[in-house]
Protein backbone atom coordinates (compact mmCIF):
# COMPACT_ATOMS: atom_id res chain seq x y z
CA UNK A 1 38.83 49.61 50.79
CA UNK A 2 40.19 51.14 47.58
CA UNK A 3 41.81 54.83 47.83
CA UNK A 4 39.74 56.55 44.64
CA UNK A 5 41.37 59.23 43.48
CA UNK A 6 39.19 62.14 40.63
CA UNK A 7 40.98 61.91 37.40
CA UNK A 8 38.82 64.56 36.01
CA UNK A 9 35.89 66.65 37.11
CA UNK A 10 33.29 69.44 36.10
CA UNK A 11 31.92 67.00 33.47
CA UNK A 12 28.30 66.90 32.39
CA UNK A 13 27.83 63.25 32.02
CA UNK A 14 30.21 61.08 31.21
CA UNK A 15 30.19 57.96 29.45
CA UNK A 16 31.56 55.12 27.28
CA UNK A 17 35.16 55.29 28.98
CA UNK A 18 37.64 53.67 26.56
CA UNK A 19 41.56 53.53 27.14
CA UNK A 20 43.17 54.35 23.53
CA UNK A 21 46.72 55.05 22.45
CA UNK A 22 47.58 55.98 26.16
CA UNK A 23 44.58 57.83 27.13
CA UNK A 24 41.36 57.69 28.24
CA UNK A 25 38.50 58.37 25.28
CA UNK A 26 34.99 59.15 26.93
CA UNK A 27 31.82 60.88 25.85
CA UNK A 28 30.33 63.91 27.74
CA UNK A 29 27.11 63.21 27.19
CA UNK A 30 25.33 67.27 27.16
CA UNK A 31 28.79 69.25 26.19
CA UNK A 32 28.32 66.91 22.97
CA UNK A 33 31.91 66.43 23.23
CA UNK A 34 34.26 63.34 22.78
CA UNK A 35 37.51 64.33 25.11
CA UNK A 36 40.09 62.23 25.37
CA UNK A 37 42.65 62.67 28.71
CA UNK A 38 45.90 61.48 30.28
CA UNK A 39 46.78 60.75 33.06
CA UNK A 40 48.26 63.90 34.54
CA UNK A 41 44.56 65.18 34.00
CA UNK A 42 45.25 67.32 30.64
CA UNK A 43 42.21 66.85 27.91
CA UNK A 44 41.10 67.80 24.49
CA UNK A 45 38.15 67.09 22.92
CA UNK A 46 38.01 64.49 20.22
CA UNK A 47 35.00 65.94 18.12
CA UNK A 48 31.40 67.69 18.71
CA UNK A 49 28.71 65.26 18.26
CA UNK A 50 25.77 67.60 18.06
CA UNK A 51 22.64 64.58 19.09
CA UNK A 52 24.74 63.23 21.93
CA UNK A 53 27.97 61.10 21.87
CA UNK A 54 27.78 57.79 23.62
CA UNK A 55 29.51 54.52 22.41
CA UNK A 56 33.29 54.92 21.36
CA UNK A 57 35.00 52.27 19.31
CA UNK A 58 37.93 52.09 16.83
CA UNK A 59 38.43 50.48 13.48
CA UNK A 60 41.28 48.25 12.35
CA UNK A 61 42.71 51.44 10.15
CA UNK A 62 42.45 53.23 13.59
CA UNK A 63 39.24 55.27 12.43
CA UNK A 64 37.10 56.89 15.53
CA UNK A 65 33.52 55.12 15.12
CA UNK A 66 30.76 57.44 17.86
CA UNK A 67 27.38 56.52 18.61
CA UNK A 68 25.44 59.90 17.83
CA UNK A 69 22.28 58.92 20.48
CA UNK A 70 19.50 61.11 19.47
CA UNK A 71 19.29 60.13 15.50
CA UNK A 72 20.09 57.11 15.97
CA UNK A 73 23.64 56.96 13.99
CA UNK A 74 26.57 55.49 13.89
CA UNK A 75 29.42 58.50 13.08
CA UNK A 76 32.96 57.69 11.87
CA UNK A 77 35.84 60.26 12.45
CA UNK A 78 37.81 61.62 9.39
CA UNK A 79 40.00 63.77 8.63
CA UNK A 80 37.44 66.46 7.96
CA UNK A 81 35.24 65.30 10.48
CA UNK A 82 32.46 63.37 11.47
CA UNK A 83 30.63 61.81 8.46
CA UNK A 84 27.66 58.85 8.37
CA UNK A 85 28.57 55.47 8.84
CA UNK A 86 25.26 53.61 9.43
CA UNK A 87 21.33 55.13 10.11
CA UNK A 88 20.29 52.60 12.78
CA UNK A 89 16.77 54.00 12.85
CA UNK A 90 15.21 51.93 11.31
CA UNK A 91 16.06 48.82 13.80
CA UNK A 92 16.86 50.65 17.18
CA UNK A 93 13.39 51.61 19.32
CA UNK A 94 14.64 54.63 21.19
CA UNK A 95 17.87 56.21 21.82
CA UNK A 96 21.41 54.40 20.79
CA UNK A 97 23.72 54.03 23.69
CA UNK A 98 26.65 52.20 24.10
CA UNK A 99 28.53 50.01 21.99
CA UNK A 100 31.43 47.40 21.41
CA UNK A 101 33.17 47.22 18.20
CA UNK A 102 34.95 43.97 17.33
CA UNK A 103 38.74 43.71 15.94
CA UNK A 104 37.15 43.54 12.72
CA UNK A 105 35.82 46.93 12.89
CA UNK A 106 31.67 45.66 13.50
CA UNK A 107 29.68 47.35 15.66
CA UNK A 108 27.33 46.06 17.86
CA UNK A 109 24.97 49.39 19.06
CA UNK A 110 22.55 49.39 21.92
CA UNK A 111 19.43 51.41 22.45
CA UNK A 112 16.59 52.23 25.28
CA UNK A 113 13.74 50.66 24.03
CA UNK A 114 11.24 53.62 25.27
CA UNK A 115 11.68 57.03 26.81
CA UNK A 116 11.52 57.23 30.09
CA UNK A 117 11.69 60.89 30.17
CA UNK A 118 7.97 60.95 29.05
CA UNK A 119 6.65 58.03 31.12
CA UNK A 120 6.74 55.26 28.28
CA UNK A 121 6.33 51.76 29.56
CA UNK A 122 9.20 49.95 29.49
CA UNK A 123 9.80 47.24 26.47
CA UNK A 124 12.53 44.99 25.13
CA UNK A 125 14.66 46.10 22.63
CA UNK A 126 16.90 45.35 20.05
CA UNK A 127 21.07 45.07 20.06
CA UNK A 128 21.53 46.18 16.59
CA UNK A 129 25.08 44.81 14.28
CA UNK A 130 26.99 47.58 11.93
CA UNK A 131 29.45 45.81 9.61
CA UNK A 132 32.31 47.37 8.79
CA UNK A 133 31.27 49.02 5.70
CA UNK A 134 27.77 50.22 7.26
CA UNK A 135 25.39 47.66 6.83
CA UNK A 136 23.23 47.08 9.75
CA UNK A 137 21.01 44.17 11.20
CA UNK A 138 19.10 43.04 14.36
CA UNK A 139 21.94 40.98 15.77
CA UNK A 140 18.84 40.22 18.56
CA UNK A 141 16.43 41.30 20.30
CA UNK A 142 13.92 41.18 23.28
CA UNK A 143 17.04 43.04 25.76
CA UNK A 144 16.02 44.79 28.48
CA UNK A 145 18.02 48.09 27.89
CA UNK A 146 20.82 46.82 26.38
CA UNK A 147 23.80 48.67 27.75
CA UNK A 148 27.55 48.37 28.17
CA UNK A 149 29.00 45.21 26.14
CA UNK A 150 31.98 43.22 26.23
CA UNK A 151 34.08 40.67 23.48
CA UNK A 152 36.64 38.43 24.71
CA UNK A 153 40.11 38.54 23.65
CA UNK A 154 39.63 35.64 21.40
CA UNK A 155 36.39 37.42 19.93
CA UNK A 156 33.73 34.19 20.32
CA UNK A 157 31.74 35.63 23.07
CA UNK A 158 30.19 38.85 23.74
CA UNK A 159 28.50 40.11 27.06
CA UNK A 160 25.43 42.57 27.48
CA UNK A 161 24.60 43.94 30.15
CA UNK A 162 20.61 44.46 29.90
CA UNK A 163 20.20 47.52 32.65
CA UNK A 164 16.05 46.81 33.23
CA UNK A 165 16.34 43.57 33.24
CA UNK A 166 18.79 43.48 36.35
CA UNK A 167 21.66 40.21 34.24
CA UNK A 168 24.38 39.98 31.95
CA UNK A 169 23.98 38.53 29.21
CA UNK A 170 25.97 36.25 26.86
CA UNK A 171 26.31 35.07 23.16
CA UNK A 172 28.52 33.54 20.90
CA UNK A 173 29.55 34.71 17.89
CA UNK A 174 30.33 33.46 14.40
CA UNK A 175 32.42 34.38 12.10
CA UNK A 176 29.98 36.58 10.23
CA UNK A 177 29.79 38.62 13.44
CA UNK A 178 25.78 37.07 13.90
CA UNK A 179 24.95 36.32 17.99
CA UNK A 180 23.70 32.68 18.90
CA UNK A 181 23.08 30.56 21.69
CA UNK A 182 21.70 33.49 24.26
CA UNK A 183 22.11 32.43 27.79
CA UNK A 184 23.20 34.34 31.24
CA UNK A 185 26.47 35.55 32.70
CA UNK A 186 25.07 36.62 35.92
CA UNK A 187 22.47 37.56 37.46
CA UNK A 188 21.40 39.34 40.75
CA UNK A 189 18.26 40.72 42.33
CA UNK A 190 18.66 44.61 42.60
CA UNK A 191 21.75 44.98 39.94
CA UNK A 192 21.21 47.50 37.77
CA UNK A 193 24.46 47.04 35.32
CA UNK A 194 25.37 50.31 33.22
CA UNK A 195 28.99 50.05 31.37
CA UNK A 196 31.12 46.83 31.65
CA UNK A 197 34.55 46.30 31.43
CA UNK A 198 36.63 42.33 31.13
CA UNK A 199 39.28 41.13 33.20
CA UNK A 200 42.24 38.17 32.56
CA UNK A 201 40.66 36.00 34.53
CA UNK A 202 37.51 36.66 32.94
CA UNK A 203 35.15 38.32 35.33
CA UNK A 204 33.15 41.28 34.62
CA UNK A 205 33.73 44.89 36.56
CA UNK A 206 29.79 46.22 36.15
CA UNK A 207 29.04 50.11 36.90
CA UNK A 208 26.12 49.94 38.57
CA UNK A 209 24.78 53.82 39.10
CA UNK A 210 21.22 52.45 41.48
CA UNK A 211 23.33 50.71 44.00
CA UNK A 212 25.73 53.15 43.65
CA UNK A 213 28.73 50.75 43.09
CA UNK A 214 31.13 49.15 40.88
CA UNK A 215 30.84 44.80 41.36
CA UNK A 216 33.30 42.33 40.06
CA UNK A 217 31.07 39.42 38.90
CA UNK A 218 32.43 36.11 37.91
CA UNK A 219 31.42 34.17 35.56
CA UNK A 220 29.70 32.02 37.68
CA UNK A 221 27.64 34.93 38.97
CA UNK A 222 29.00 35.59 42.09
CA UNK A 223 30.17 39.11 42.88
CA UNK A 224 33.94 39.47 44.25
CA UNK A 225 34.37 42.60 45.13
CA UNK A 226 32.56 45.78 45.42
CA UNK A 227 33.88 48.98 45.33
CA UNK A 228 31.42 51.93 47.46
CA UNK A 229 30.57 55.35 46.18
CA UNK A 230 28.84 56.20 49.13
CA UNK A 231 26.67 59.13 47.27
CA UNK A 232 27.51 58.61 43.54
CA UNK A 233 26.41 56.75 40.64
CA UNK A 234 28.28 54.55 38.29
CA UNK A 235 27.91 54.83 34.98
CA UNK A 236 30.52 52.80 33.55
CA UNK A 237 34.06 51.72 33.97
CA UNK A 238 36.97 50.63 32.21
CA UNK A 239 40.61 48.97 33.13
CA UNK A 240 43.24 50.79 31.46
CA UNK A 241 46.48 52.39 32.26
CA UNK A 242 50.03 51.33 31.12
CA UNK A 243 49.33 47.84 32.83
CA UNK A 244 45.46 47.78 32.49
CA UNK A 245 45.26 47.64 36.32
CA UNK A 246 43.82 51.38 36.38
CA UNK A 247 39.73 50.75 37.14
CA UNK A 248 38.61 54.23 35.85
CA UNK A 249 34.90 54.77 36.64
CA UNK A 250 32.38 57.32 35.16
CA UNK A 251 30.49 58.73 38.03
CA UNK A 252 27.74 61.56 38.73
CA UNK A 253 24.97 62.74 41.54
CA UNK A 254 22.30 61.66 39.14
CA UNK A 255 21.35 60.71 35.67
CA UNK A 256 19.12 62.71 33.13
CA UNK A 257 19.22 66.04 31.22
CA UNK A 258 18.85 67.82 34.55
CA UNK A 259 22.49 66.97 35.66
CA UNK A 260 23.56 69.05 32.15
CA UNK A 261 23.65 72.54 34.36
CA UNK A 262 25.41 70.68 37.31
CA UNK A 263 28.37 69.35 36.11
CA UNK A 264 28.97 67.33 38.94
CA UNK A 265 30.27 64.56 35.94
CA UNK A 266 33.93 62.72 37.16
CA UNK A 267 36.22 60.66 35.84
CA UNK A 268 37.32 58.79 38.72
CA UNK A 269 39.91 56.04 38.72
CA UNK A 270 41.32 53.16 41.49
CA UNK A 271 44.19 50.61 41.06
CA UNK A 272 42.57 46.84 41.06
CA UNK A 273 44.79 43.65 40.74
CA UNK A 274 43.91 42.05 37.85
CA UNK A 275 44.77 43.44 34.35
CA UNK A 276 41.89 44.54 32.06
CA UNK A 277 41.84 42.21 28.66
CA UNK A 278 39.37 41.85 25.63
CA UNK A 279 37.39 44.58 23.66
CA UNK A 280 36.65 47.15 24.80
């Protein structure tokens, strides 16, 4: 068993955890806030994203790039704020989410496919490509809720995790940033993969908010280790920390606008023995 130890709490829903310049960059999903914190627990918030932060990435020229959920854009932080990097409207089907941006500064943006909220059948969607100066694409499509994402450290291979459809999922990647040769990671009856973060010896740590878990998966699919909390949901996770051996973890009673008034939201964190590596 793994002491976990609260980081940070009184959060409304946090998401897209990303360790930065010695800190840990998140998204609070209904205070619309960006907050960045350290490790002694002291935060500020980043910027005010007013349709919902979710996805964090950063440029080569060290430039903030935010998924703003509810219009469906891609936001890039100057110095007088937020201004319009890409309208992914037109190829996303619902909601952005999360997001991995490569060490060229692309974007690859996820969405939901259909709103749940109203009783929409589920569909496939799209992962949709931002270049670095804006342009976007279908980089592919037919995901089941694609959701957290992953490029290894050599930046040939990036990892989905497709929450409905219960897998990870893999592609390669040229050197035009386009996704070929689609084929699976891992996959397991009953997971239910949120954020993903990438390990040296390349296995996957999956938040997994339904089971109520975070699950190392290998890349042959089997699961390593699994880390319990009990009466919480994981949301995502990220290895970070001065060594990358810090397994922070996004966690919450539930999921949905409802949990705004609750702030039950934590930032909760556990030492794991194998150093985080690759993007993000």
């Amino acid at each position: 068993m793994r002491h976990i130890k609260t980081l940070l709490d009184g959060l409304t829903f946090p998401e897209g955890p990303r360790w930065h310049d010695n800190r840990l960059w998140f998204s609070d999903f209904y205070s619309h806030k960006v907050i960045r914190v350290d490790m002694d627990g002291n935060r500020e918030t980043v910027a005010t994203v007013l349709q919902q932060p979710s996805g964090l990435g950063w440029m080569p020229n060290g430039k903030l790039l935010v998924v703003s959920m509810r219009d469906q854009k891609l936001m890039r932080l100057e110095t007088e704020g937020l201004v319009e990097h890409a309208d992914l409207s037109g190829v996303s089907r619902h909601w952005c989410n999360d997001m991995v941006v490569d060490a060229e500064g692309g974007a690859y943006v996820g969405n939901f496919g259909f709103d749940r909220h109203v009783g929409e059948e589920p569909r496939t969607t799209t992962l949709v490509r931002v270049t670095p100066i804006g342009e976007v694409r279908v980089a592919a499509d037919g995901l089941w809720f694609p959701n957290g994402a992953v490029i290894t450290p050599d930046g040939k291979t990036l990892v989905v995790g497709e929450t409905l459809g219960g897998c990870l999922t893999s592609f390669d990647i040229d050197a035009d940033g386009n996704l070929s040769n689609r084929r699976s990671f891992a996959e397991h009856v009953g997971m239910f993969p949120d954020g993903i973060c990438l390990d040296e010896e390349g296995a996957i740590w999956v938040a997994d908010p339904r089971n109520k878990e975070v699950v190392r998966i290998r890349r042959s699919g089997e699961a390593v280790e699994r880390i319990d909390l009990v009466d919480r949901g994981a949301y995502a996770c990220m290895l970070g920390g001065f060594d990358r051996r810090t397994l922070f973890i996004c966690s919450n009673v539930d999921s949905g606008p409802k949990t705004a008034e609750m702030k039950a939201g934590k930032i909760e964190f556990t030492r794991v023995d194998v150093p985080g590596t690759g993007l993000p």
